[in-house]
C-alpha atoms as a PDB file:
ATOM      1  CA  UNK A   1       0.000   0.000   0.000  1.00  0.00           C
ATOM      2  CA  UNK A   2       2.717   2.429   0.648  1.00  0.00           C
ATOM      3  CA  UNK A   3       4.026   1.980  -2.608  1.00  0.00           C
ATOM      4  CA  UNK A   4       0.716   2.907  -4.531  1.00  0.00           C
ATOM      5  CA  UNK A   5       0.228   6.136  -2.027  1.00  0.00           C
ATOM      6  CA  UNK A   6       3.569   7.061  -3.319  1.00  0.00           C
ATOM      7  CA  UNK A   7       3.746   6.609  -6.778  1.00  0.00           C
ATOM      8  CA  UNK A   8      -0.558   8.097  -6.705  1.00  0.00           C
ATOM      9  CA  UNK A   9       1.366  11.297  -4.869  1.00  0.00           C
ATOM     10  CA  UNK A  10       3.768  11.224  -7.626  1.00  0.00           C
ATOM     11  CA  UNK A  11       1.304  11.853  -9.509  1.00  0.00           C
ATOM     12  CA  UNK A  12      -0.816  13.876  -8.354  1.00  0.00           C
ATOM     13  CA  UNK A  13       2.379  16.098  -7.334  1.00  0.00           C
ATOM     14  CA  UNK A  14       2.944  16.451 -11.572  1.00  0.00           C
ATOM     15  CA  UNK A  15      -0.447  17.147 -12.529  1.00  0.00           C
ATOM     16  CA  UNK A  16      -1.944  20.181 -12.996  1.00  0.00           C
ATOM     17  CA  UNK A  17      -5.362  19.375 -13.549  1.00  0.00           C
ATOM     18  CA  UNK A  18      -6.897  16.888 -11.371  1.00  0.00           C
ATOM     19  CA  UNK A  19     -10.950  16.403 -10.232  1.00  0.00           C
ATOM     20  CA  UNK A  20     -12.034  13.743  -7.842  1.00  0.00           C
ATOM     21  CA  UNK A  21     -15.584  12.295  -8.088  1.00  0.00           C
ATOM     22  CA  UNK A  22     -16.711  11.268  -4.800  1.00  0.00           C
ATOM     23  CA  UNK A  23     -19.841   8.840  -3.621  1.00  0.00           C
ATOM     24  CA  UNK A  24     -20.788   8.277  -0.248  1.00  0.00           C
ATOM     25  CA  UNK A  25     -17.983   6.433   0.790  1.00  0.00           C
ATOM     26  CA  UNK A  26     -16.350   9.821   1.198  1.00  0.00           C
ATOM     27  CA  UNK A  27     -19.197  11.131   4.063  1.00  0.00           C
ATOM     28  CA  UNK A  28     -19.655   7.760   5.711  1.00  0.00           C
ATOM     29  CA  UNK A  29     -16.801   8.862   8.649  1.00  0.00           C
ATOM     30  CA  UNK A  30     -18.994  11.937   9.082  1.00  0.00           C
ATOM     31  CA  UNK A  31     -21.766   9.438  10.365  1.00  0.00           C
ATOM     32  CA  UNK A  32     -24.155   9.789   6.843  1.00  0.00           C
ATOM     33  CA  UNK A  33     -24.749   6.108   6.118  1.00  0.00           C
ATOM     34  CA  UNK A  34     -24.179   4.797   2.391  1.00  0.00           C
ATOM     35  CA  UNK A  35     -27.357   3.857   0.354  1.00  0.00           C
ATOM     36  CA  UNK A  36     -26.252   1.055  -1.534  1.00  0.00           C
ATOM     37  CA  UNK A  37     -24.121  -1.957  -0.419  1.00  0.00           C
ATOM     38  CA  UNK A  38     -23.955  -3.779   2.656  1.00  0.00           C
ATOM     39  CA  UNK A  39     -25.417  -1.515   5.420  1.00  0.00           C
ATOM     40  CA  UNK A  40     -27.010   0.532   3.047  1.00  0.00           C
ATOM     41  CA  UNK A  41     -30.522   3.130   3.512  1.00  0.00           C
ATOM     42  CA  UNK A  42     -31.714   0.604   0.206  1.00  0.00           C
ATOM     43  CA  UNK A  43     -31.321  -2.833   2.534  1.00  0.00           C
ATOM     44  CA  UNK A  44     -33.935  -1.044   4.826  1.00  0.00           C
ATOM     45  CA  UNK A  45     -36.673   0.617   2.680  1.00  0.00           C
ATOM     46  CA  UNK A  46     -37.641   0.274  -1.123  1.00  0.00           C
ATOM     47  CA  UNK A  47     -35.926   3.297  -2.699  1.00  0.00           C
ATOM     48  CA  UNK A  48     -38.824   3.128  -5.703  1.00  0.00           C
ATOM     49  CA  UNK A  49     -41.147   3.440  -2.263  1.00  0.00           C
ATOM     50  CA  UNK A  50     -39.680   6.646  -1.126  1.00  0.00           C
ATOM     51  CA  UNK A  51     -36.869   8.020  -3.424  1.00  0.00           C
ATOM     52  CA  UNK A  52     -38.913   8.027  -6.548  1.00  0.00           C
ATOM     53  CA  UNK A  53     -40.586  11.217  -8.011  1.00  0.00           C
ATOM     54  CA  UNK A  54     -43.738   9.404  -8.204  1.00  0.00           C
ATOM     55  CA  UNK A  55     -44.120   8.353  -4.865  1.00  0.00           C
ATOM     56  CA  UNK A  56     -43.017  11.989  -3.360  1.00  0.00           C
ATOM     57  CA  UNK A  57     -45.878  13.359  -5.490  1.00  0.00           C
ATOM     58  CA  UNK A  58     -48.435  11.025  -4.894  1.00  0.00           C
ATOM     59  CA  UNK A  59     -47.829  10.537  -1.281  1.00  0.00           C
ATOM     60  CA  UNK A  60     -45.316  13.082   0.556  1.00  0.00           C
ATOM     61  CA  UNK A  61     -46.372  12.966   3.748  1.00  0.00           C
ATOM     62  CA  UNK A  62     -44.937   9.398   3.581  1.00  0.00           C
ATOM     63  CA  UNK A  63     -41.684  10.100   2.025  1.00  0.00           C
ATOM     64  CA  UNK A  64     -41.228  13.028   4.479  1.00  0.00           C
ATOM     65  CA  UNK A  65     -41.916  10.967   7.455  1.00  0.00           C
ATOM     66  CA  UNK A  66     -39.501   7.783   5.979  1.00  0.00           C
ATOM     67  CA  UNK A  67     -36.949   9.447   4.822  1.00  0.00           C
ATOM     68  CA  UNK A  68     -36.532  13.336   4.269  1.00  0.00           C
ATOM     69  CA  UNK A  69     -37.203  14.273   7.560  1.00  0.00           C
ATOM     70  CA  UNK A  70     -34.500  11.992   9.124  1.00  0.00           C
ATOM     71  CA  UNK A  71     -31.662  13.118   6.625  1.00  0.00           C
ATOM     72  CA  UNK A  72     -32.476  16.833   7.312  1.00  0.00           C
ATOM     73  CA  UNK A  73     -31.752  15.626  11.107  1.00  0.00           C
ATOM     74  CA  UNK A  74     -28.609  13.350   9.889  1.00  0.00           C
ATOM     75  CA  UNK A  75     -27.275  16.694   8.129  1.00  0.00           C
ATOM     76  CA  UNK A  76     -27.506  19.182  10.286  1.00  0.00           C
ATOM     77  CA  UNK A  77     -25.129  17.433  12.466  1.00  0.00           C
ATOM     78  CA  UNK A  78     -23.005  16.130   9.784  1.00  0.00           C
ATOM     79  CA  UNK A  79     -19.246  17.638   9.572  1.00  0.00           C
ATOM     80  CA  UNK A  80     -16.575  17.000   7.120  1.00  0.00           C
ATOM     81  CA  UNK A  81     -14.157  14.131   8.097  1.00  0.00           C
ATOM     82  CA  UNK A  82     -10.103  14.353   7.465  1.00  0.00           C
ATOM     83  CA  UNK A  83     -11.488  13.001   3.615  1.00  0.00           C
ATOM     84  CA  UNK A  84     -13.236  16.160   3.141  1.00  0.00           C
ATOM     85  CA  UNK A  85     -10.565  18.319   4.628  1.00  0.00           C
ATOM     86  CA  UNK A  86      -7.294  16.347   2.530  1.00  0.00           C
ATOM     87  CA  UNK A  87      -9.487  17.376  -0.657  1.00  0.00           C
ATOM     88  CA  UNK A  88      -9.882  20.660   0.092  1.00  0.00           C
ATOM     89  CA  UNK A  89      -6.296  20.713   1.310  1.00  0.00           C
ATOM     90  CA  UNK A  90      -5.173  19.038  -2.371  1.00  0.00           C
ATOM     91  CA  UNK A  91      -7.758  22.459  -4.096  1.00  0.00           C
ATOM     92  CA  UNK A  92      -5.665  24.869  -1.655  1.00  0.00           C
ATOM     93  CA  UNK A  93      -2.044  23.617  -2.970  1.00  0.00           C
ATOM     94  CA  UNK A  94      -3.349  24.043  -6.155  1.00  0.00           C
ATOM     95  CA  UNK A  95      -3.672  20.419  -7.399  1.00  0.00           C
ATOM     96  CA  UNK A  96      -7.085  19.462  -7.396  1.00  0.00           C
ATOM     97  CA  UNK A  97      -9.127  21.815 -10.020  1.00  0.00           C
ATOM     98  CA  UNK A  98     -13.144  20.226  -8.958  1.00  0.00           C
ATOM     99  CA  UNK A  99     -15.903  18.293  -7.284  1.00  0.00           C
ATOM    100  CA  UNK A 100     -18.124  16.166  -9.012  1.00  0.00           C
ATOM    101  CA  UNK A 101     -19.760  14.510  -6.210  1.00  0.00           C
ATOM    102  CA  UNK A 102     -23.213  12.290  -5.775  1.00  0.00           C
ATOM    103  CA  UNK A 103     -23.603  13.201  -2.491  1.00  0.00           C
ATOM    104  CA  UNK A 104     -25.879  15.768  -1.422  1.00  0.00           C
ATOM    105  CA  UNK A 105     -24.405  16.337   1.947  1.00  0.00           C
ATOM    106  CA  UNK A 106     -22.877  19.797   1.111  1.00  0.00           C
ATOM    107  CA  UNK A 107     -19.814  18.638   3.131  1.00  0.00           C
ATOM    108  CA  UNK A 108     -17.427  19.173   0.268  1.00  0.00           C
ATOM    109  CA  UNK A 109     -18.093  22.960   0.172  1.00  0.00           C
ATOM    110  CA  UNK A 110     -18.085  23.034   4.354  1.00  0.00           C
ATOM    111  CA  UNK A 111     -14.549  21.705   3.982  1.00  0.00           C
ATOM    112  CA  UNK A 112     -13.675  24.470   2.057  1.00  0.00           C
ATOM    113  CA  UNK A 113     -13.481  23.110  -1.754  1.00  0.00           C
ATOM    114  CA  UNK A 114     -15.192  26.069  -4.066  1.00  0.00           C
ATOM    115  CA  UNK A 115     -15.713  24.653  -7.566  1.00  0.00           C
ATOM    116  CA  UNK A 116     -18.072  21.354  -6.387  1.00  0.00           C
ATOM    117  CA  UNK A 117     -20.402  20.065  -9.217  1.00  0.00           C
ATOM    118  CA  UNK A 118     -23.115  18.691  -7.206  1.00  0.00           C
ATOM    119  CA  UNK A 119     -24.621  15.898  -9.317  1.00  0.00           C
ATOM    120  CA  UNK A 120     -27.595  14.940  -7.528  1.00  0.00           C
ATOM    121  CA  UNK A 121     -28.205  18.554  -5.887  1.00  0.00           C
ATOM    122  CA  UNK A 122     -28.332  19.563  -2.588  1.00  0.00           C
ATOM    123  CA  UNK A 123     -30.008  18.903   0.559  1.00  0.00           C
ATOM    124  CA  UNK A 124     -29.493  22.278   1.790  1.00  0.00           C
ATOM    125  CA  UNK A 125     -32.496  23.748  -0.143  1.00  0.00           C
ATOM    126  CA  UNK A 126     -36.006  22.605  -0.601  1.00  0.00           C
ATOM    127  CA  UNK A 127     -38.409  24.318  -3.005  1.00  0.00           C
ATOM    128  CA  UNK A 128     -42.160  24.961  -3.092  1.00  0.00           C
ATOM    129  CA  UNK A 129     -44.137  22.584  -5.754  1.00  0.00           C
ATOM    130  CA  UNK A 130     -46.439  25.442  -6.325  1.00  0.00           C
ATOM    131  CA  UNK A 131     -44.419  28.791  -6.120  1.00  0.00           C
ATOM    132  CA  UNK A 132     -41.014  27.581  -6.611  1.00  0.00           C
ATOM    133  CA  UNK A 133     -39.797  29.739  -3.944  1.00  0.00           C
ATOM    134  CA  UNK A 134     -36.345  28.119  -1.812  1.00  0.00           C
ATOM    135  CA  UNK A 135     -35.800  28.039   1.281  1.00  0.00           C
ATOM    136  CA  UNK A 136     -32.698  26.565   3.642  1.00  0.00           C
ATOM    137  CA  UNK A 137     -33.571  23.094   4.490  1.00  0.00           C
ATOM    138  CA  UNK A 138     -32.349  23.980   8.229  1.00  0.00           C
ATOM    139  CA  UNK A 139     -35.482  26.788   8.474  1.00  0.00           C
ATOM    140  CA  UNK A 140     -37.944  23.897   7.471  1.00  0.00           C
ATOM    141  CA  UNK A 141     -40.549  23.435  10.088  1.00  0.00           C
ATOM    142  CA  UNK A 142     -40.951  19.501  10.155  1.00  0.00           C
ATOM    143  CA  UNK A 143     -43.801  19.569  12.979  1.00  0.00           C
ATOM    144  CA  UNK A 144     -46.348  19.341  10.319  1.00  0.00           C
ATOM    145  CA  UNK A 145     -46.224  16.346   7.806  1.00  0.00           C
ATOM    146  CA  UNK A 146     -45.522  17.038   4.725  1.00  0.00           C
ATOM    147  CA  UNK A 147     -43.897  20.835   5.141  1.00  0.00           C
ATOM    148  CA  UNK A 148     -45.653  23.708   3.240  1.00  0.00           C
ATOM    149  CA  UNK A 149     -44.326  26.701   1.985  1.00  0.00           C
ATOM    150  CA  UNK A 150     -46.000  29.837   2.977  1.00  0.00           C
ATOM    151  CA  UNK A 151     -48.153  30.128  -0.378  1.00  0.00           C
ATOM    152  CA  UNK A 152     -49.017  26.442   0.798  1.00  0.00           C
ATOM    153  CA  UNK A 153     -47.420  24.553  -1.530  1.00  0.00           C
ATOM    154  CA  UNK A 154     -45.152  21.141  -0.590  1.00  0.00           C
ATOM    155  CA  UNK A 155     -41.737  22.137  -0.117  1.00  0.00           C
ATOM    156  CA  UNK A 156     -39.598  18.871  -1.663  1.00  0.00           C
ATOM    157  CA  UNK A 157     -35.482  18.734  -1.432  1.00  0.00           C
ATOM    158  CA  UNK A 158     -32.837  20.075  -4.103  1.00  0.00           C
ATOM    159  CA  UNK A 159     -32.063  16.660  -4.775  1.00  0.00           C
ATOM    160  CA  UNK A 160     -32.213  14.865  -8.062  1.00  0.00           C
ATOM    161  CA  UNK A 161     -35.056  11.893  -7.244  1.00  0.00           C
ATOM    162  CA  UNK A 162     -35.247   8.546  -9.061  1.00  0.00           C
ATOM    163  CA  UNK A 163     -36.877   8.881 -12.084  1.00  0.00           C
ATOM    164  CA  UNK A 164     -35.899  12.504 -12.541  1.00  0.00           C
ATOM    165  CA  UNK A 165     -33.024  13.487 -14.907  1.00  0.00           C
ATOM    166  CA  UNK A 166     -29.712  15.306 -14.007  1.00  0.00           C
ATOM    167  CA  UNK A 167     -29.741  18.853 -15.007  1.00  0.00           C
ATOM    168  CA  UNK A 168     -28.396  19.029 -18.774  1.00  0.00           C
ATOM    169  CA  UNK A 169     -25.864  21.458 -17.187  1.00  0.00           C
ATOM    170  CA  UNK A 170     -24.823  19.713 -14.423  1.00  0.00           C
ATOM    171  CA  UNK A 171     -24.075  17.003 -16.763  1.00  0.00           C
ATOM    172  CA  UNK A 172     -22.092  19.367 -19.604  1.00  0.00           C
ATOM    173  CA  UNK A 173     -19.751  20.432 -17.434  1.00  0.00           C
ATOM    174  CA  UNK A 174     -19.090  17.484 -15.517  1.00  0.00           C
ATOM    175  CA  UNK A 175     -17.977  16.149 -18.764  1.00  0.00           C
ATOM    176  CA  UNK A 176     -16.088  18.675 -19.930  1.00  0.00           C
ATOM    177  CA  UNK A 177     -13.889  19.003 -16.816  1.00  0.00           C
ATOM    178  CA  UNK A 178     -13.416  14.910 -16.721  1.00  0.00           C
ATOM    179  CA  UNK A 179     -12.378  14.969 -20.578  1.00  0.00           C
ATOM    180  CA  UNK A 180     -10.199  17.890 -19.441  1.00  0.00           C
ATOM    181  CA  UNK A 181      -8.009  16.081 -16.845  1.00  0.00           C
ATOM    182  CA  UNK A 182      -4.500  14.519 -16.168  1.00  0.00           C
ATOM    183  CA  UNK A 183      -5.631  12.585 -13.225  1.00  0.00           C
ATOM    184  CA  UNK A 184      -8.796  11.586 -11.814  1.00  0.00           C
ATOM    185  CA  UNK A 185      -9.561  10.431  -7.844  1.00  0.00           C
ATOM    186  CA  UNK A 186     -12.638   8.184  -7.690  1.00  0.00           C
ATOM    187  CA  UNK A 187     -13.497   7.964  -3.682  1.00  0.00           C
ATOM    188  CA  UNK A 188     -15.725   6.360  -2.396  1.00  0.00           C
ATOM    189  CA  UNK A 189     -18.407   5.398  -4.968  1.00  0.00           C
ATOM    190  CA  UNK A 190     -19.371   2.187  -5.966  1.00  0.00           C
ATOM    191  CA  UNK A 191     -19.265   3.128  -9.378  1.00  0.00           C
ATOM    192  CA  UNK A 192     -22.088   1.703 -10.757  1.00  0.00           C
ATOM    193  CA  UNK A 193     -24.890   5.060 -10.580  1.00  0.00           C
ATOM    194  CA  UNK A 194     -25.288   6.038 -14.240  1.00  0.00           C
ATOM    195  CA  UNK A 195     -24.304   8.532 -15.389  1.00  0.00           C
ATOM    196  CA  UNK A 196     -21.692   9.355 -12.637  1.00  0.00           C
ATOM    197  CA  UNK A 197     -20.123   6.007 -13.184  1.00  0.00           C
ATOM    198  CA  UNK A 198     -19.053   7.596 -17.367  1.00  0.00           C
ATOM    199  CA  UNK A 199     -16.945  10.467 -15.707  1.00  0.00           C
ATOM    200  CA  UNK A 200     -13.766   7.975 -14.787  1.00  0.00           C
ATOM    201  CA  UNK A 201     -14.428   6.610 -18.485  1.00  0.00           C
ATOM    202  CA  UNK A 202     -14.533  10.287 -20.261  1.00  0.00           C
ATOM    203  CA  UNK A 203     -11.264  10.946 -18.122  1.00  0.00           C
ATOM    204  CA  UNK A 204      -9.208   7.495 -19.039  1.00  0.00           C
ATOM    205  CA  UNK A 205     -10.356   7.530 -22.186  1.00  0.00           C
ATOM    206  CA  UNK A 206      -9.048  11.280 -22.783  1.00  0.00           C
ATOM    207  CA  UNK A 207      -5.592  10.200 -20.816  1.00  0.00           C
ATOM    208  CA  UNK A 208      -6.330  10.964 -17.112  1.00  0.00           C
ATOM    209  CA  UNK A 209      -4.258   8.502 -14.873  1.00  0.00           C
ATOM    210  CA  UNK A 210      -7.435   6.980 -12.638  1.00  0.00           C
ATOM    211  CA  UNK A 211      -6.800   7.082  -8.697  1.00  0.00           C
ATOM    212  CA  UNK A 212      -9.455   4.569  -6.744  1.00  0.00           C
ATOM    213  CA  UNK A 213      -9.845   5.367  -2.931  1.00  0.00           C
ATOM    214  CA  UNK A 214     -12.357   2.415  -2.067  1.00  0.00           C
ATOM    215  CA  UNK A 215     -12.343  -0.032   0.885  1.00  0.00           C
ATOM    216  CA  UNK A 216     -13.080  -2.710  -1.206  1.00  0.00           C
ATOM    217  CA  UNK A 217     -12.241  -3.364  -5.394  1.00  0.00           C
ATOM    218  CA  UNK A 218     -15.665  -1.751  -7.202  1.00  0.00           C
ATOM    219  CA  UNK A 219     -16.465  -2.697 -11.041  1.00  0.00           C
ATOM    220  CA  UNK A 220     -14.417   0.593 -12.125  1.00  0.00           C
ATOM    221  CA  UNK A 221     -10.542  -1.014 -10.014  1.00  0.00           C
ATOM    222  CA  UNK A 222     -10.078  -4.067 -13.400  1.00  0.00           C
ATOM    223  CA  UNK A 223     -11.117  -1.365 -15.815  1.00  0.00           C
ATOM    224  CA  UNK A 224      -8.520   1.451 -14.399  1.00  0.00           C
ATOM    225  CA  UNK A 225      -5.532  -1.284 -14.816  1.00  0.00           C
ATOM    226  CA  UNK A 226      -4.058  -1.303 -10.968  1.00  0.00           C
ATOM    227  CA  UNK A 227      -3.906   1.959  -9.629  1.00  0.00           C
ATOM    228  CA  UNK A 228      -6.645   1.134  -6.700  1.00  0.00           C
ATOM    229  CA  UNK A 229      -5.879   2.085  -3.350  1.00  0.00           C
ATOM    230  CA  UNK A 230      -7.714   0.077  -0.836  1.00  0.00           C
ATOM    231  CA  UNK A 231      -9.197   1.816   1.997  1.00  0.00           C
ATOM    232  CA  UNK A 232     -11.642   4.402   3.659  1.00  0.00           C
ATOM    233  CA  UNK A 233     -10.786   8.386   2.257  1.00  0.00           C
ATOM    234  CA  UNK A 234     -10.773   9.601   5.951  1.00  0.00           C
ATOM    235  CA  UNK A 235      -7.498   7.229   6.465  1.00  0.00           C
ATOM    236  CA  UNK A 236      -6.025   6.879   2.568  1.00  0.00           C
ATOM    237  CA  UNK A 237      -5.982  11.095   1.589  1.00  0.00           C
ATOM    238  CA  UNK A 238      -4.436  12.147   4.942  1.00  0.00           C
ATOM    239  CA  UNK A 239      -1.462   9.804   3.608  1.00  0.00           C
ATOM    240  CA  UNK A 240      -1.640  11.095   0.400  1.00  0.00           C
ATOM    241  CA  UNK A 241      -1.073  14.632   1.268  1.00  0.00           C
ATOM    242  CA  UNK A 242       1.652  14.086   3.612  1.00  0.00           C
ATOM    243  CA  UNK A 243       3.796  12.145   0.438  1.00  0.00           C
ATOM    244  CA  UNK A 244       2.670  15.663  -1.733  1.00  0.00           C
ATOM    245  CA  UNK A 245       3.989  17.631   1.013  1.00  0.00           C
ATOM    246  CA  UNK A 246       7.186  15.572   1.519  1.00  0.00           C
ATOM    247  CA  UNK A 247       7.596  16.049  -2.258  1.00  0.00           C
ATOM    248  CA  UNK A 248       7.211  19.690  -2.469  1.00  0.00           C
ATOM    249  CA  UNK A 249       9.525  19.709   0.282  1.00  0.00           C
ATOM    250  CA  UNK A 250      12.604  17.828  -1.014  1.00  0.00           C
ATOM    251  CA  UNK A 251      12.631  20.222  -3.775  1.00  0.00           C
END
């Protein structure tokens, strides 16, 4: 292992364009639980229950009460881990360019990183099915089931539901800044969510060196040829930064 976090720092050192697309492996030391795999929200509820559009709109009281109103409680309390804070460390030496991240924790931007493509959307915000007014997700009074807006009007998350598409910009750029790349870090994703899972593609099709931070091999580790290192990002980036910093150092 200490021989792939050096020659990934090596790397990463030489490149001058470098964006890391992050799943929720990445926020799972911040206490968030993952959604897919073992442990997972999905093992416990039907996501086509309560994450689809459909069922919000034809019954949000329910998906409030099962599953928005304990992630607004999960989030509030939420703060980056050292995962968060080595990536916005990499952004600050000038090394790692942007965020494309699933996750709709907002713990990427609370670490300090400023160009984060959210993919999904945000939590942070909910919006008014009737008005489209926004308003900050930690103002939302949850005593009443589902929360209105003050025209009346359901309030729903930021977040991009099943069965809704990514915004067409959202999607553009992500592209455009993977095809754009030297190096790529994939953390903590099981990299298997279309059309996230492309962005690695794009990148090692276009050149990028791929970087996997995992805890365990995902479909993406045979397809990037070796290059996978094998643990949680709270542990693997701290060790990654201080081989950078020994680098930049020495010379």
């Amino acid at each position: 292992m200490s021989e792939l976090i050096e020659h990934a720092a090596e790397i990463l050192n030489r490149a001058k364009r470098v964006v890391a697309l992050t799943g929720a492996g990445i926020s799972v030391d911040s206490g968030i639980p993952p959604f897919r795999g073992k442990g997972g929200l999905w093992e416990k509820i039907d996501p086509m229950k309560v994450a689809h559009i459909d069922a919000f709109l034809a019954d949000p009281e329910t998906v409030w009460k099962l599953l928005i109103k304990d992630m607004k409680t999960l989030l509030e309390t939420a703060r980056p881990n050292p995962g968060h804070t080595g990536l916005a460390e990499l952004e600050r030496l000038g090394i790692l360019k942007t965020v494309i991240t699933q996750n709709v924790d907002g713990l990427h931007q609370m670490a300090g990183n400023r160009d984060v493509i959210e993919f999904h959307g945000n939590f942070a915000w909910q919006s008014c099915l009737d008005c489209s007014r926004r308003i900050e997700t930690s103002q939302v009074d949850t005593t009443l089931m589902p929360p209105r807006c003050r025209c009346g009007g359901i309030l729903r998350p930021d977040c991009v539901f099943f069965g809704e598409m990514i915004s067409h910009d959202v999607l553009i750029r992500s592209q455009q800044v993977s095809a754009a790349c030297e190096a790529m870090l994939v953390i903590g994703t099981s990299a298997m969510v279309q059309p996230a899972v492309t962005m690695p593609v794009i990148a090692k099709d276009n050149g990028a060196v791929i970087i996997e931070i995992n805890p365990k091999p995902t479909p993406l580790t045979s397809y990037i040829g070796g290059l996978s290192l094998l643990g949680g990002a709270s542990g693997i980036i701290p060790r990654l930064l201080t081989a950078i910093r020994r680098r930049r150092q020495s010379h």
